[in-house]
Structures are given as structure tokens and as C-alpha cells.
PDBML (XML) file of the C-alpha atoms, coordinates in Angstrom:
<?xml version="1.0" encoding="UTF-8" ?>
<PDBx:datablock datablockName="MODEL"
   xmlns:PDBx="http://pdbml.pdb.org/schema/pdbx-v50.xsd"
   xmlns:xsi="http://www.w3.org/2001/XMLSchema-instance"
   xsi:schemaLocation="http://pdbml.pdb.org/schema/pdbx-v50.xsd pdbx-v50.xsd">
   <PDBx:atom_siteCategory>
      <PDBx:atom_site id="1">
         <PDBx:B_iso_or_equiv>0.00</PDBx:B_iso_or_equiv>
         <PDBx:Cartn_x>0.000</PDBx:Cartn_x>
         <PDBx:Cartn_y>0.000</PDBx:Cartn_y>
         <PDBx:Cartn_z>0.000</PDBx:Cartn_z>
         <PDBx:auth_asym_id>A</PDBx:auth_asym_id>
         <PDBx:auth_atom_id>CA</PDBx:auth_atom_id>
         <PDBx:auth_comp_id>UNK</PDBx:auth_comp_id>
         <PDBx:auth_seq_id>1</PDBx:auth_seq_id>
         <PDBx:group_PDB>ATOM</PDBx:group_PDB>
         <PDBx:label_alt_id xsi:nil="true" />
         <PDBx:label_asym_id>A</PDBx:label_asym_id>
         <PDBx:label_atom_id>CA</PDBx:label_atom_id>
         <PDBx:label_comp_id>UNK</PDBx:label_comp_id>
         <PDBx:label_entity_id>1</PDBx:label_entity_id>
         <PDBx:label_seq_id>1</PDBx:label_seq_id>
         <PDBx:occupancy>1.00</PDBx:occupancy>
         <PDBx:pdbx_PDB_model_num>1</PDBx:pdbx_PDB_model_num>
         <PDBx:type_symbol>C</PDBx:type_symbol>
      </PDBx:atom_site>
      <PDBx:atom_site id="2">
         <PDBx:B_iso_or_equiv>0.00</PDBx:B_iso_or_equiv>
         <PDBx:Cartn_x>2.877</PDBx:Cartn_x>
         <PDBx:Cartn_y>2.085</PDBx:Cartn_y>
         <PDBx:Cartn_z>0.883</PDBx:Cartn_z>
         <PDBx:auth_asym_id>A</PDBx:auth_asym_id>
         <PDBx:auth_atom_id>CA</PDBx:auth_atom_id>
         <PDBx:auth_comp_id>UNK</PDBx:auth_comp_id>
         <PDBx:auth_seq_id>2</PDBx:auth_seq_id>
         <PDBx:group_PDB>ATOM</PDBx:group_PDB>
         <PDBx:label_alt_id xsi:nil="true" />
         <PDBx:label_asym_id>A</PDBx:label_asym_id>
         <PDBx:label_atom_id>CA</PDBx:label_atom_id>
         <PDBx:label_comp_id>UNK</PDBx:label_comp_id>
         <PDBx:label_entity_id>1</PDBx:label_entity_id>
         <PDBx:label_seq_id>2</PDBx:label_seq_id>
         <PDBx:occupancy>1.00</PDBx:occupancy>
         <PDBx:pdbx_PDB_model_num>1</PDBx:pdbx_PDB_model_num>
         <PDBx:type_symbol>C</PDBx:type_symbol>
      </PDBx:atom_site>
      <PDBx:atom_site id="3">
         <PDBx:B_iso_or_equiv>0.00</PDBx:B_iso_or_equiv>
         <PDBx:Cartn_x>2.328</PDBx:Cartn_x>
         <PDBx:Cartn_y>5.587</PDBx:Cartn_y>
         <PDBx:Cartn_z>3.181</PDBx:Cartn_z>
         <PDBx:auth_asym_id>A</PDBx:auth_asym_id>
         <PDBx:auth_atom_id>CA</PDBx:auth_atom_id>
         <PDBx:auth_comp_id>UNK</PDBx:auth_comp_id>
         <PDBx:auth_seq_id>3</PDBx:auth_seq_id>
         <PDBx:group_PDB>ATOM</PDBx:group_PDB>
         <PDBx:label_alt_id xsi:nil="true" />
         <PDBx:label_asym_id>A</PDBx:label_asym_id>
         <PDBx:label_atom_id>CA</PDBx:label_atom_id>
         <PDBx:label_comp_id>UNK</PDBx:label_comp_id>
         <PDBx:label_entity_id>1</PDBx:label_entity_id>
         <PDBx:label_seq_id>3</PDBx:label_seq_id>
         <PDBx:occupancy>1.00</PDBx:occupancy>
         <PDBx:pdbx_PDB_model_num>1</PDBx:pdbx_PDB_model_num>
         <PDBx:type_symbol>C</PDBx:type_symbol>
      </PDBx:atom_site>
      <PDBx:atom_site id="4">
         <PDBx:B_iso_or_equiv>0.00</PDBx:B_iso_or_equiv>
         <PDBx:Cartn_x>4.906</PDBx:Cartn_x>
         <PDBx:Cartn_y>6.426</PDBx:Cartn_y>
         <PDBx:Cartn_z>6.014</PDBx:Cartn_z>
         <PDBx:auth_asym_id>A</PDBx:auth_asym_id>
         <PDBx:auth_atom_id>CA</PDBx:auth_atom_id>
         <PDBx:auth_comp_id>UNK</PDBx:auth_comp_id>
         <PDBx:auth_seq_id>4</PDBx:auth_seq_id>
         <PDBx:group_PDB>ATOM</PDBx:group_PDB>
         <PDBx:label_alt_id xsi:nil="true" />
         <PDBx:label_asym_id>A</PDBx:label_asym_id>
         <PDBx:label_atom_id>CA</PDBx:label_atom_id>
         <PDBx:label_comp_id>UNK</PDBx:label_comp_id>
         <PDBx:label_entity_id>1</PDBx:label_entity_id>
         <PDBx:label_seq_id>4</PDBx:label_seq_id>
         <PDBx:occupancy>1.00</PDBx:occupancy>
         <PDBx:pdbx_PDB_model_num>1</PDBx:pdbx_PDB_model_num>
         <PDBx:type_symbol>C</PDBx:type_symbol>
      </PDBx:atom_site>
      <PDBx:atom_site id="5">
         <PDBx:B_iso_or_equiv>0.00</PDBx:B_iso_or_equiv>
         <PDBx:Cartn_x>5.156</PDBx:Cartn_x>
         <PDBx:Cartn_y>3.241</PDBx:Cartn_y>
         <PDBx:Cartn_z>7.885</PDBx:Cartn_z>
         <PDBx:auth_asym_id>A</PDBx:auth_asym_id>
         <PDBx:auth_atom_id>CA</PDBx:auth_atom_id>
         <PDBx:auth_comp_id>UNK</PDBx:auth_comp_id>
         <PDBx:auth_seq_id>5</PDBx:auth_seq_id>
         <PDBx:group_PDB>ATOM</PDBx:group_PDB>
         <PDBx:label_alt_id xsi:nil="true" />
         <PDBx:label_asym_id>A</PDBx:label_asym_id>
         <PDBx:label_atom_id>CA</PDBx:label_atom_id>
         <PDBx:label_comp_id>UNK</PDBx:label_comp_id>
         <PDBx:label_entity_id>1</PDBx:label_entity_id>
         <PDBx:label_seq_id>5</PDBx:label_seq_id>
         <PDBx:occupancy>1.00</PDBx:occupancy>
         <PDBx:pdbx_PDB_model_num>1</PDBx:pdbx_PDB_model_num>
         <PDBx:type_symbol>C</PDBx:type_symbol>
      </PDBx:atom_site>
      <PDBx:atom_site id="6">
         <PDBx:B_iso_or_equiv>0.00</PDBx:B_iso_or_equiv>
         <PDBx:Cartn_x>6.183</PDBx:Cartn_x>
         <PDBx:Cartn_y>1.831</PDBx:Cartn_y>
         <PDBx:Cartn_z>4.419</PDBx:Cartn_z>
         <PDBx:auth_asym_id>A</PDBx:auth_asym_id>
         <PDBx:auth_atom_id>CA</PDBx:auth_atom_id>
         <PDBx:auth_comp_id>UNK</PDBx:auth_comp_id>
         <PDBx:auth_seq_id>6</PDBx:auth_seq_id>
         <PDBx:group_PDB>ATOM</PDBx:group_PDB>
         <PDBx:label_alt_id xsi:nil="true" />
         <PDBx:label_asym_id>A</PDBx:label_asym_id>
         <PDBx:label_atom_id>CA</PDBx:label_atom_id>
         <PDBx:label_comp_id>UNK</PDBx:label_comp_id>
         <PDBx:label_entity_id>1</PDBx:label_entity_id>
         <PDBx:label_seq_id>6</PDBx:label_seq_id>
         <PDBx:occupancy>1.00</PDBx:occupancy>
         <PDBx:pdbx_PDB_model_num>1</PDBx:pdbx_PDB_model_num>
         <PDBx:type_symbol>C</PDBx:type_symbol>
      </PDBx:atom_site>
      <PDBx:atom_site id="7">
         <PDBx:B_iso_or_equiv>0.00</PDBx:B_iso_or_equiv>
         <PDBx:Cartn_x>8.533</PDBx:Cartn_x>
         <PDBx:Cartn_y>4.269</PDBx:Cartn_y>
         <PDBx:Cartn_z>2.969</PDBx:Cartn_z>
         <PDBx:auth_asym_id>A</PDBx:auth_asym_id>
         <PDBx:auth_atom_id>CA</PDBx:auth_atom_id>
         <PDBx:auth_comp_id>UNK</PDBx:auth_comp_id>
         <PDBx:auth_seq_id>7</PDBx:auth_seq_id>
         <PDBx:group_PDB>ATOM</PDBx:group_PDB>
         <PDBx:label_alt_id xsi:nil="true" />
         <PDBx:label_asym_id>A</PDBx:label_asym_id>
         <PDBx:label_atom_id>CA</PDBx:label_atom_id>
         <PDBx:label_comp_id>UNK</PDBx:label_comp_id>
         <PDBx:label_entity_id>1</PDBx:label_entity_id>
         <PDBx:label_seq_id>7</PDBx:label_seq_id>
         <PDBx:occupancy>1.00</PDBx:occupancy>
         <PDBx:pdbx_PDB_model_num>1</PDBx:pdbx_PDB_model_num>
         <PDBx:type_symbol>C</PDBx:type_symbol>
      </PDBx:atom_site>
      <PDBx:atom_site id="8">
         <PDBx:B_iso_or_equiv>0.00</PDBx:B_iso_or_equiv>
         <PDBx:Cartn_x>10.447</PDBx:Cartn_x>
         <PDBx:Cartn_y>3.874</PDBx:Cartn_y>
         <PDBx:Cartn_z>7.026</PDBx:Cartn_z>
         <PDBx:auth_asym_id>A</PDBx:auth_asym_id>
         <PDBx:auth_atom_id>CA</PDBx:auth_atom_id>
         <PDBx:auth_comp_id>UNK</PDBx:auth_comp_id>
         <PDBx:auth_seq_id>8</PDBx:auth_seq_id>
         <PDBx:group_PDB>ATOM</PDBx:group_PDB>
         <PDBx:label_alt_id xsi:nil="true" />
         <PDBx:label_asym_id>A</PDBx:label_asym_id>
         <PDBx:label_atom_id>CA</PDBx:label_atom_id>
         <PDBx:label_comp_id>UNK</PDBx:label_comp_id>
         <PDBx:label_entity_id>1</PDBx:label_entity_id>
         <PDBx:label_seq_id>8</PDBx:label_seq_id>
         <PDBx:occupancy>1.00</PDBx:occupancy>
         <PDBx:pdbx_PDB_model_num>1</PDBx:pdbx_PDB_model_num>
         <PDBx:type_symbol>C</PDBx:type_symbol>
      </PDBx:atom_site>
      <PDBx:atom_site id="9">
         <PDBx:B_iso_or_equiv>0.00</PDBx:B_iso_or_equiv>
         <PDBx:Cartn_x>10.951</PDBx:Cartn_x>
         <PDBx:Cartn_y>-0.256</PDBx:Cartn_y>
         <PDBx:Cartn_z>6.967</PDBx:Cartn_z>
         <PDBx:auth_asym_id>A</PDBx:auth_asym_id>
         <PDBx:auth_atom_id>CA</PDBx:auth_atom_id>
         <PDBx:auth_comp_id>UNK</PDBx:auth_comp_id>
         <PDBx:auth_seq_id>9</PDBx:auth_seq_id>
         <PDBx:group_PDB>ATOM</PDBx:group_PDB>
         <PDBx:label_alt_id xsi:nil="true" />
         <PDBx:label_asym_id>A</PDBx:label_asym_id>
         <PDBx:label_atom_id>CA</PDBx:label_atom_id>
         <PDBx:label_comp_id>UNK</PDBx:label_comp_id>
         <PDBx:label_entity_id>1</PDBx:label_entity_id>
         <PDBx:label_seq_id>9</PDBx:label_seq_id>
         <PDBx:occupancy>1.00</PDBx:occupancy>
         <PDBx:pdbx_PDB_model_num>1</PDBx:pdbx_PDB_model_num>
         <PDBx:type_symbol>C</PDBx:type_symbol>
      </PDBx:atom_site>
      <PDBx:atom_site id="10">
         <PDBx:B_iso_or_equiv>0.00</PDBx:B_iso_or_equiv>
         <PDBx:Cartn_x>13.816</PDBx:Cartn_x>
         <PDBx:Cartn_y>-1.497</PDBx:Cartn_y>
         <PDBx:Cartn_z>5.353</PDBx:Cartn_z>
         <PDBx:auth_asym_id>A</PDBx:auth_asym_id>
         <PDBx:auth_atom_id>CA</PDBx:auth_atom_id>
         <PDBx:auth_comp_id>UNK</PDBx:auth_comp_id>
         <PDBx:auth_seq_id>10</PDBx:auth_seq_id>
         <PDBx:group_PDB>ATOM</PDBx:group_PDB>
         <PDBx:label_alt_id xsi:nil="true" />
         <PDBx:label_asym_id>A</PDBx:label_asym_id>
         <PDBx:label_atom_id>CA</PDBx:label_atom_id>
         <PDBx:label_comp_id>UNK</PDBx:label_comp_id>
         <PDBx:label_entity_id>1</PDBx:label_entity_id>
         <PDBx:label_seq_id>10</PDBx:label_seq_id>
         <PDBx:occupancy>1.00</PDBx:occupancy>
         <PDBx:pdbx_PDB_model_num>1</PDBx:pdbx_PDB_model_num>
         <PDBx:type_symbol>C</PDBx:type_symbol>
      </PDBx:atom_site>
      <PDBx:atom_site id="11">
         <PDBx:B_iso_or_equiv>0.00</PDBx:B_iso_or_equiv>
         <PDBx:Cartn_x>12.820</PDBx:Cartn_x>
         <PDBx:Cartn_y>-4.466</PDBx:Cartn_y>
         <PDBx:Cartn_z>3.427</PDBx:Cartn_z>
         <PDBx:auth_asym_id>A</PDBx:auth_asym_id>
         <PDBx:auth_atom_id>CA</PDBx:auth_atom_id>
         <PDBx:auth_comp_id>UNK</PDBx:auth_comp_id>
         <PDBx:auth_seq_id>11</PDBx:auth_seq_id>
         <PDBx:group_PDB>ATOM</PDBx:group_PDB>
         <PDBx:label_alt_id xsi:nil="true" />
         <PDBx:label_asym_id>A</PDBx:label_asym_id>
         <PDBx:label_atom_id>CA</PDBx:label_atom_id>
         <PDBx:label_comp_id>UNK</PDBx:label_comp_id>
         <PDBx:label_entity_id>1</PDBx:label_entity_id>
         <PDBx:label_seq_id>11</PDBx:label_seq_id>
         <PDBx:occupancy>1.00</PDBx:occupancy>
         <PDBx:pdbx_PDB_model_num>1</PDBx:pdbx_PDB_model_num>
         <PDBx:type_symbol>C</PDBx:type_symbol>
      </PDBx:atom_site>
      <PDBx:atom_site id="12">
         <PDBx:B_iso_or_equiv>0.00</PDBx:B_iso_or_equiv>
         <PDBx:Cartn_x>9.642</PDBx:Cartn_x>
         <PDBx:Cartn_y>-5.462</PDBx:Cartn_y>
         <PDBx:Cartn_z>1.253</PDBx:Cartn_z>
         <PDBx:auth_asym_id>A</PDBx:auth_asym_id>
         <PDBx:auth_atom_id>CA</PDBx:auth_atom_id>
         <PDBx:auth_comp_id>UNK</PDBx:auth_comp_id>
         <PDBx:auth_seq_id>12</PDBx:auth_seq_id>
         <PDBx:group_PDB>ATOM</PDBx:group_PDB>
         <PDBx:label_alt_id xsi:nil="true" />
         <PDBx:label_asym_id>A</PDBx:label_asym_id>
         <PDBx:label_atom_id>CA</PDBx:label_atom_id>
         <PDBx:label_comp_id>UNK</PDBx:label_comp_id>
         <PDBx:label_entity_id>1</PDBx:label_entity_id>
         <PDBx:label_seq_id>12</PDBx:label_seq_id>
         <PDBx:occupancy>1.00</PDBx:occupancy>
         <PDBx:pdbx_PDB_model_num>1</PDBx:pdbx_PDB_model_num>
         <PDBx:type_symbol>C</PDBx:type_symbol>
      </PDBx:atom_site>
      <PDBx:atom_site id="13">
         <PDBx:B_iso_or_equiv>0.00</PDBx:B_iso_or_equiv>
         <PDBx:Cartn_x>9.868</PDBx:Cartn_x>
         <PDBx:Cartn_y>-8.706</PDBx:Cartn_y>
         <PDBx:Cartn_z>2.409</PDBx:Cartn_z>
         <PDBx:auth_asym_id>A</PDBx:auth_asym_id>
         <PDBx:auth_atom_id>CA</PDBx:auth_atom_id>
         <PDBx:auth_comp_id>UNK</PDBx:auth_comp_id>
         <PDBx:auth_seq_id>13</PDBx:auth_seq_id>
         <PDBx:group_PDB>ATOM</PDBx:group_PDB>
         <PDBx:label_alt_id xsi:nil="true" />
         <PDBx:label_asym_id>A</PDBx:label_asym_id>
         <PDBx:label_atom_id>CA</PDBx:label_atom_id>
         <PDBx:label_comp_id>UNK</PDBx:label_comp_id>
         <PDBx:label_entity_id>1</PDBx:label_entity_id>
         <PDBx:label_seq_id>13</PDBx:label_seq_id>
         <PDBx:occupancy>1.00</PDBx:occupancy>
         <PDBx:pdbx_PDB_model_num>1</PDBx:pdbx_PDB_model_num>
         <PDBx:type_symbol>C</PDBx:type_symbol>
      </PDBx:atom_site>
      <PDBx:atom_site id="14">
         <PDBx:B_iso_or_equiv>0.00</PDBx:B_iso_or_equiv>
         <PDBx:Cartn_x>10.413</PDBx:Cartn_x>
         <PDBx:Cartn_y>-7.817</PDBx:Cartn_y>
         <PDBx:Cartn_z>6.448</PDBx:Cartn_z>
         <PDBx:auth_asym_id>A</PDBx:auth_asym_id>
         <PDBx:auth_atom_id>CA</PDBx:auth_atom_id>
         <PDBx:auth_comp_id>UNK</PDBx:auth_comp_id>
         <PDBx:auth_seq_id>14</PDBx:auth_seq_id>
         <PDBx:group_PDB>ATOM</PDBx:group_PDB>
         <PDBx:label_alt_id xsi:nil="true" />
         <PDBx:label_asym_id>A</PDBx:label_asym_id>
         <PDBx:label_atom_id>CA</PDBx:label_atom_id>
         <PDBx:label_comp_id>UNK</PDBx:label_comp_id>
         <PDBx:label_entity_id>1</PDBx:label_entity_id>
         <PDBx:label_seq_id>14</PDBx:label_seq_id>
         <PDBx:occupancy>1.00</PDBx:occupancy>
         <PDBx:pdbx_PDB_model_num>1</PDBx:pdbx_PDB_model_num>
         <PDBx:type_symbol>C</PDBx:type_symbol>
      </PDBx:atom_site>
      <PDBx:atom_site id="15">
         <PDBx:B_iso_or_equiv>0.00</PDBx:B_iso_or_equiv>
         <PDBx:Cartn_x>7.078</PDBx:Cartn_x>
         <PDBx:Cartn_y>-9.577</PDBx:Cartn_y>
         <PDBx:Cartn_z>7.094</PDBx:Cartn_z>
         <PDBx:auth_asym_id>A</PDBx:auth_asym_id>
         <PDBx:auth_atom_id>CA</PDBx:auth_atom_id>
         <PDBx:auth_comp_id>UNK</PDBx:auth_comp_id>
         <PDBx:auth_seq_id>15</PDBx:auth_seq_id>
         <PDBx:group_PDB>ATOM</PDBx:group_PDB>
         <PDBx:label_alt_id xsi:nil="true" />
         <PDBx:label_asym_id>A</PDBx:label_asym_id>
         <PDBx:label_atom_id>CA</PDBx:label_atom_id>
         <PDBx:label_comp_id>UNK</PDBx:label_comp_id>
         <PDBx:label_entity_id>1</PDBx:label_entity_id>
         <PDBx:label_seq_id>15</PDBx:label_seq_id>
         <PDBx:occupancy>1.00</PDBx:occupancy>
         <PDBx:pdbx_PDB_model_num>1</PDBx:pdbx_PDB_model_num>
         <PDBx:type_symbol>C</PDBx:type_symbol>
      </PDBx:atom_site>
      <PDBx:atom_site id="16">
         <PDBx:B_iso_or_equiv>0.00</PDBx:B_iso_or_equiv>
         <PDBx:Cartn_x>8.471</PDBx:Cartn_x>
         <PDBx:Cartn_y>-12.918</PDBx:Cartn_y>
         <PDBx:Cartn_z>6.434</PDBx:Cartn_z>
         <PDBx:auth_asym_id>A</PDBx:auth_asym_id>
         <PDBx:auth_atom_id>CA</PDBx:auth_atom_id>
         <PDBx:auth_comp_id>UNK</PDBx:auth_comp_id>
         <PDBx:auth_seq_id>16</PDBx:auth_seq_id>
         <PDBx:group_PDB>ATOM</PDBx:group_PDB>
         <PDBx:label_alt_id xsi:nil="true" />
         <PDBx:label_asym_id>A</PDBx:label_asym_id>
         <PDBx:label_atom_id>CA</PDBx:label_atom_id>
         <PDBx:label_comp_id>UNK</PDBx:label_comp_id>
         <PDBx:label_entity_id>1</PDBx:label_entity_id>
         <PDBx:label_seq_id>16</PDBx:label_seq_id>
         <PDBx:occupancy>1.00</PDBx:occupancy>
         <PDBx:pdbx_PDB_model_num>1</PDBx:pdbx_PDB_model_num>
         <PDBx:type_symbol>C</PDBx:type_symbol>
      </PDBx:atom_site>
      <PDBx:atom_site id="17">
         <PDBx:B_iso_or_equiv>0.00</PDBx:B_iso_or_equiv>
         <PDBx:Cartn_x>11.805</PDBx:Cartn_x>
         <PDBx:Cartn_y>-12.005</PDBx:Cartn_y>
         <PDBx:Cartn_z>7.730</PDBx:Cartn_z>
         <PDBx:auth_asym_id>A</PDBx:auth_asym_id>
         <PDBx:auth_atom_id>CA</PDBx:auth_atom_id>
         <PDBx:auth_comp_id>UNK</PDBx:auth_comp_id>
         <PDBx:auth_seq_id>17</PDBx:auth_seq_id>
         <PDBx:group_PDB>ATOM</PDBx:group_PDB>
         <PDBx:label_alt_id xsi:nil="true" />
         <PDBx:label_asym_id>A</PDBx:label_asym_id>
         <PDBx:label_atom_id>CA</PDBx:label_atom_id>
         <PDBx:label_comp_id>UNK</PDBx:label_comp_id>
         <PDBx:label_entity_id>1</PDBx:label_entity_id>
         <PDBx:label_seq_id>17</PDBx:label_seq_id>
         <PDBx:occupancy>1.00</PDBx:occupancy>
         <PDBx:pdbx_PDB_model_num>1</PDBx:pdbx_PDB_model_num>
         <PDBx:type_symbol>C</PDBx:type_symbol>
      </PDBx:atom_site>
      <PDBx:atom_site id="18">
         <PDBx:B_iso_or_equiv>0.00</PDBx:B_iso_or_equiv>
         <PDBx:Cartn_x>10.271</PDBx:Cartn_x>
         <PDBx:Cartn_y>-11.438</PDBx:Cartn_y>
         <PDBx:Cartn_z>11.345</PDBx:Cartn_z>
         <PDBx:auth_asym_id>A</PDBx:auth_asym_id>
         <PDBx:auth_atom_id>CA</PDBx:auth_atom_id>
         <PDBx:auth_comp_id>UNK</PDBx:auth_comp_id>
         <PDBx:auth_seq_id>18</PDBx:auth_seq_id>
         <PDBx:group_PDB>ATOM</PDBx:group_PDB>
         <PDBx:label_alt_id xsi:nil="true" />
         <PDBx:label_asym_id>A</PDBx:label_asym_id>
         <PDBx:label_atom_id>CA</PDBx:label_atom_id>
         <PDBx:label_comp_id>UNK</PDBx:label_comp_id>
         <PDBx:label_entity_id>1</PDBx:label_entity_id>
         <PDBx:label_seq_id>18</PDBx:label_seq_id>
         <PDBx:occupancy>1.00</PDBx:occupancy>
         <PDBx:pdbx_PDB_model_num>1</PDBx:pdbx_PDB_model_num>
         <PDBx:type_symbol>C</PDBx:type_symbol>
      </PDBx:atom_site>
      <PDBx:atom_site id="19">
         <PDBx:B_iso_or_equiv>0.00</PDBx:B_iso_or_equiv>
         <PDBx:Cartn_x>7.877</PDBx:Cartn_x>
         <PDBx:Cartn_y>-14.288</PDBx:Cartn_y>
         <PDBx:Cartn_z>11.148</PDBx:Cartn_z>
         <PDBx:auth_asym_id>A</PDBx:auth_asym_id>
         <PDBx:auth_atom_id>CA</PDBx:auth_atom_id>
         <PDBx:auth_comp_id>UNK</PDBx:auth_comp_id>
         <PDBx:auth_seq_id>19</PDBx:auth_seq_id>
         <PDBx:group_PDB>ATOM</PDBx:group_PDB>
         <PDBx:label_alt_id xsi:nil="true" />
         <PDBx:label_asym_id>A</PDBx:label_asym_id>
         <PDBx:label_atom_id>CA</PDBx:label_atom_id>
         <PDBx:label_comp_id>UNK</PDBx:label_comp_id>
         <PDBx:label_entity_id>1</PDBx:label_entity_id>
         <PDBx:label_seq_id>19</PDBx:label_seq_id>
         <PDBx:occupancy>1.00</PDBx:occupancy>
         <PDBx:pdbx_PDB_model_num>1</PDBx:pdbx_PDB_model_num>
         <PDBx:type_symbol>C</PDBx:type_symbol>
      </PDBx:atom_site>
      <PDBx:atom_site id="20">
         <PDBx:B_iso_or_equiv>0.00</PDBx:B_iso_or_equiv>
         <PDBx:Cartn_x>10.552</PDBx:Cartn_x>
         <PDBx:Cartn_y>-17.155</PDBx:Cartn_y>
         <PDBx:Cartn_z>10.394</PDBx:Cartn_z>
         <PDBx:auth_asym_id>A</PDBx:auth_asym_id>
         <PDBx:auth_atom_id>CA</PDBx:auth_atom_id>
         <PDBx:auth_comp_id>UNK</PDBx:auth_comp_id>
         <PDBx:auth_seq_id>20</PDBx:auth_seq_id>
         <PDBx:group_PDB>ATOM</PDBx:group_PDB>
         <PDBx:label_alt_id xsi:nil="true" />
         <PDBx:label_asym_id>A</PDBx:label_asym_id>
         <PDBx:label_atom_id>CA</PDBx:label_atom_id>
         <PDBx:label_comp_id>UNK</PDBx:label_comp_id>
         <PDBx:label_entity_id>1</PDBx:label_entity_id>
         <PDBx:label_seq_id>20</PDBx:label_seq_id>
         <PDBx:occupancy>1.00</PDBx:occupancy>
         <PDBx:pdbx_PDB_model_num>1</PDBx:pdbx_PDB_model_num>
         <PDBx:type_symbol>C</PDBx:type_symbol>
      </PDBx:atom_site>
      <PDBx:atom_site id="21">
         <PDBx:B_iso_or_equiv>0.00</PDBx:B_iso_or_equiv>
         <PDBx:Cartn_x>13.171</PDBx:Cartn_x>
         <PDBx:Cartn_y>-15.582</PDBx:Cartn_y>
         <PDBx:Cartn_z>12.987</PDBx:Cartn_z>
         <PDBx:auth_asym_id>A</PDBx:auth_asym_id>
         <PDBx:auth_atom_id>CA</PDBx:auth_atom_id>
         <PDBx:auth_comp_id>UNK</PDBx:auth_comp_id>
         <PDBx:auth_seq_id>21</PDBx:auth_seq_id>
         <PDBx:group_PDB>ATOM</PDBx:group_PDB>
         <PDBx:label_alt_id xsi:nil="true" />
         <PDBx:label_asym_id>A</PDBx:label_asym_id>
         <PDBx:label_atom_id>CA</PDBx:label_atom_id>
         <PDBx:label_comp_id>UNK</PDBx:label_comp_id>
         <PDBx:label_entity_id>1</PDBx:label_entity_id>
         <PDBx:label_seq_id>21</PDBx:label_seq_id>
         <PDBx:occupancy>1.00</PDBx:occupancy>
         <PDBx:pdbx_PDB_model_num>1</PDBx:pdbx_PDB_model_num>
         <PDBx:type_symbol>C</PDBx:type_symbol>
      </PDBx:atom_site>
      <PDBx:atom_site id="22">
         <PDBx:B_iso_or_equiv>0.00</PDBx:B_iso_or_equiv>
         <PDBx:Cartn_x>11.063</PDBx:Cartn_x>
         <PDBx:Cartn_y>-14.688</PDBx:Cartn_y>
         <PDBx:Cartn_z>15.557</PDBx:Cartn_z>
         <PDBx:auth_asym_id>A</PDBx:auth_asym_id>
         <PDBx:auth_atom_id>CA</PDBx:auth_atom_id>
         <PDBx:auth_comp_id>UNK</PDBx:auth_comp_id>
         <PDBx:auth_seq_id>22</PDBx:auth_seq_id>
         <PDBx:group_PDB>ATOM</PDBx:group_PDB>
         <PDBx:label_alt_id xsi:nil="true" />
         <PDBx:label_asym_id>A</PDBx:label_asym_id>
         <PDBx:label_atom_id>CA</PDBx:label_atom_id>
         <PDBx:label_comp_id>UNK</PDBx:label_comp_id>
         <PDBx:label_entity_id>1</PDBx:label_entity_id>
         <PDBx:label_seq_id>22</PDBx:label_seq_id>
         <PDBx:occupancy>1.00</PDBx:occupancy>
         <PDBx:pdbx_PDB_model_num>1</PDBx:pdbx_PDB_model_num>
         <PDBx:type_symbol>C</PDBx:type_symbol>
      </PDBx:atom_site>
      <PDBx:atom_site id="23">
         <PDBx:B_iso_or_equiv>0.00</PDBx:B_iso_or_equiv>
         <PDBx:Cartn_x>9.637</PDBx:Cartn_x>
         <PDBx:Cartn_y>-18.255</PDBx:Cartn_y>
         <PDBx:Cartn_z>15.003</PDBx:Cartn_z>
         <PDBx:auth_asym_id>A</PDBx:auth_asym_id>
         <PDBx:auth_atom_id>CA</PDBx:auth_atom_id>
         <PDBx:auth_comp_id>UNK</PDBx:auth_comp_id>
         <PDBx:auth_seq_id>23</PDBx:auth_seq_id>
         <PDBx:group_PDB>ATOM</PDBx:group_PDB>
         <PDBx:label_alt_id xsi:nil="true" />
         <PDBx:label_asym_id>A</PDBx:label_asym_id>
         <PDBx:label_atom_id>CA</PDBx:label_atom_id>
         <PDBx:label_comp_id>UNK</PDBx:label_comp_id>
         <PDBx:label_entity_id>1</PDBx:label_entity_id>
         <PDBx:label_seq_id>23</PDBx:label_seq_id>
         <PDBx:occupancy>1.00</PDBx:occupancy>
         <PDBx:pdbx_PDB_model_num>1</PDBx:pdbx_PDB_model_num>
         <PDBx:type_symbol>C</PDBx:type_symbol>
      </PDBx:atom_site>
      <PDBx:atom_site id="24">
         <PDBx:B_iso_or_equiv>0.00</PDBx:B_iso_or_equiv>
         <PDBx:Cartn_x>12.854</PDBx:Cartn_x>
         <PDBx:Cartn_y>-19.729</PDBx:Cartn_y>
         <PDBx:Cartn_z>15.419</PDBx:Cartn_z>
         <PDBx:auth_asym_id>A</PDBx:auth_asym_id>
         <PDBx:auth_atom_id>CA</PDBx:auth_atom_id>
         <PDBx:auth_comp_id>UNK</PDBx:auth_comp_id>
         <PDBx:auth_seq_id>24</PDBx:auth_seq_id>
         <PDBx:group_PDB>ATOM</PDBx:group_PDB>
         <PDBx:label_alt_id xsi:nil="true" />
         <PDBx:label_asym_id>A</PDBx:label_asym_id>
         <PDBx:label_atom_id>CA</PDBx:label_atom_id>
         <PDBx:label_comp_id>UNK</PDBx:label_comp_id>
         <PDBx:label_entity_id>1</PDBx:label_entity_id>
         <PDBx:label_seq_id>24</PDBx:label_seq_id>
         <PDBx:occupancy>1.00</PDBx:occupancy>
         <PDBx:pdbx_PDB_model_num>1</PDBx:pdbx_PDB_model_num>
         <PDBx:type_symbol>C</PDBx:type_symbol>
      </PDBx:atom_site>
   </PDBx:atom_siteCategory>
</PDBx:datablock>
């Protein structure tokens, strides 16, 4: 969707990033 919040992460793919580590 993009906006702030999106513009401020730094990946496009963070939500799987978080979900497998955080996981782990």
C-alpha cells in the first residue's frame, strides 16, 4: 500500500523475515 510506515521499513519482504526468525 505504501504511506509512512512503508517508505520507514527497510525491506519489502520484512514480514516474512520477522515471522521465520522470531519463530525460530
Amino acid at each position: 500500500e505504501g504511506a509512512y510506515e512503508a517508505r520507514m521499513s527497510p525491506a519489502d519482504n520484512v514480514e516474512n523475515l520477522l515471522l521465520e526468525t522470531a519463530g525460530q
